[in-house]
Protein backbone atom coordinates (compact mmCIF):
# COMPACT_ATOMS: atom_id res chain seq x y z
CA UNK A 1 3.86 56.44 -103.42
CA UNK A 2 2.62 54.43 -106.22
CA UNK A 3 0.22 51.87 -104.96
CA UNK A 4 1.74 49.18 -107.00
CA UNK A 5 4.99 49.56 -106.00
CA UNK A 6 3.76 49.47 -102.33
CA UNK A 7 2.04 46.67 -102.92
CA UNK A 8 5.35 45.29 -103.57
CA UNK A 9 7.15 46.49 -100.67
CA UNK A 10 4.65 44.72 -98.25
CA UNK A 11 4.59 41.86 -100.19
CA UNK A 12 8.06 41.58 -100.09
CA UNK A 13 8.66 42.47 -96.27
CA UNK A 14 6.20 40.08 -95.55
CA UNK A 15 7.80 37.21 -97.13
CA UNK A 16 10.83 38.68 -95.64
CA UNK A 17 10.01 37.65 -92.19
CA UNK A 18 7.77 34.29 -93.23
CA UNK A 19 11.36 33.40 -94.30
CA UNK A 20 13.20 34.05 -91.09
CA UNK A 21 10.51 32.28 -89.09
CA UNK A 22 10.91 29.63 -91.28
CA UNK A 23 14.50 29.47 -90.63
CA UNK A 24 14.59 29.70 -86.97
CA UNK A 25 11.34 27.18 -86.82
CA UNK A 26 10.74 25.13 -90.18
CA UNK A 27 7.51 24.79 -90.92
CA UNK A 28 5.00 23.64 -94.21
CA UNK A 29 4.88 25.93 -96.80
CA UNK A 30 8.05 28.40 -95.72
CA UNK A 31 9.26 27.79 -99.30
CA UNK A 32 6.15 29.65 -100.80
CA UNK A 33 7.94 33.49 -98.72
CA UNK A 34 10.82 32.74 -101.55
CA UNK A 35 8.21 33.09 -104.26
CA UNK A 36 6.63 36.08 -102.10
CA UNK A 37 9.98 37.66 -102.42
CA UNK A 38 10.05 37.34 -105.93
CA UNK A 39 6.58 38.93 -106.65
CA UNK A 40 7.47 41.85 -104.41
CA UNK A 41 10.11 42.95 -106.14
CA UNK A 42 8.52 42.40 -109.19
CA UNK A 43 5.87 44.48 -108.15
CA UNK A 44 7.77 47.15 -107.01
CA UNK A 45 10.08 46.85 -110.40
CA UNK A 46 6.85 47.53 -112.43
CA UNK A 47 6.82 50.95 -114.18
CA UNK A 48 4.96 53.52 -113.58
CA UNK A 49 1.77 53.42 -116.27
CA UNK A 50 2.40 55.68 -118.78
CA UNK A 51 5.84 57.46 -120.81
């Protein structure tokens, strides 16, 4: 697997889970997983170098 794209993944299943902590216990910060989400998938969107 590209490294970038599972860079993503864990980025985004990481911030996955921040976010249902925060929901079940709010805490400082929990908005910060939504832009975690974000990157993830932006990551994992990213082409693979070269045509």
């Amino acid at each position: 697997m590209h490294r970038l794209r599972a860079l993503g993944l864990a980025i985004t299943l990481l911030a996955l889970a921040g976010y249902a902590v925060g929901v079940a216990t709010p805490y400082p910060g929990r908005a910060l997983t939504v832009t975690g989400v974000m990157a993830g998938i932006a990551l994992a969107a990213l082409p693979r170098g070269r045509p």
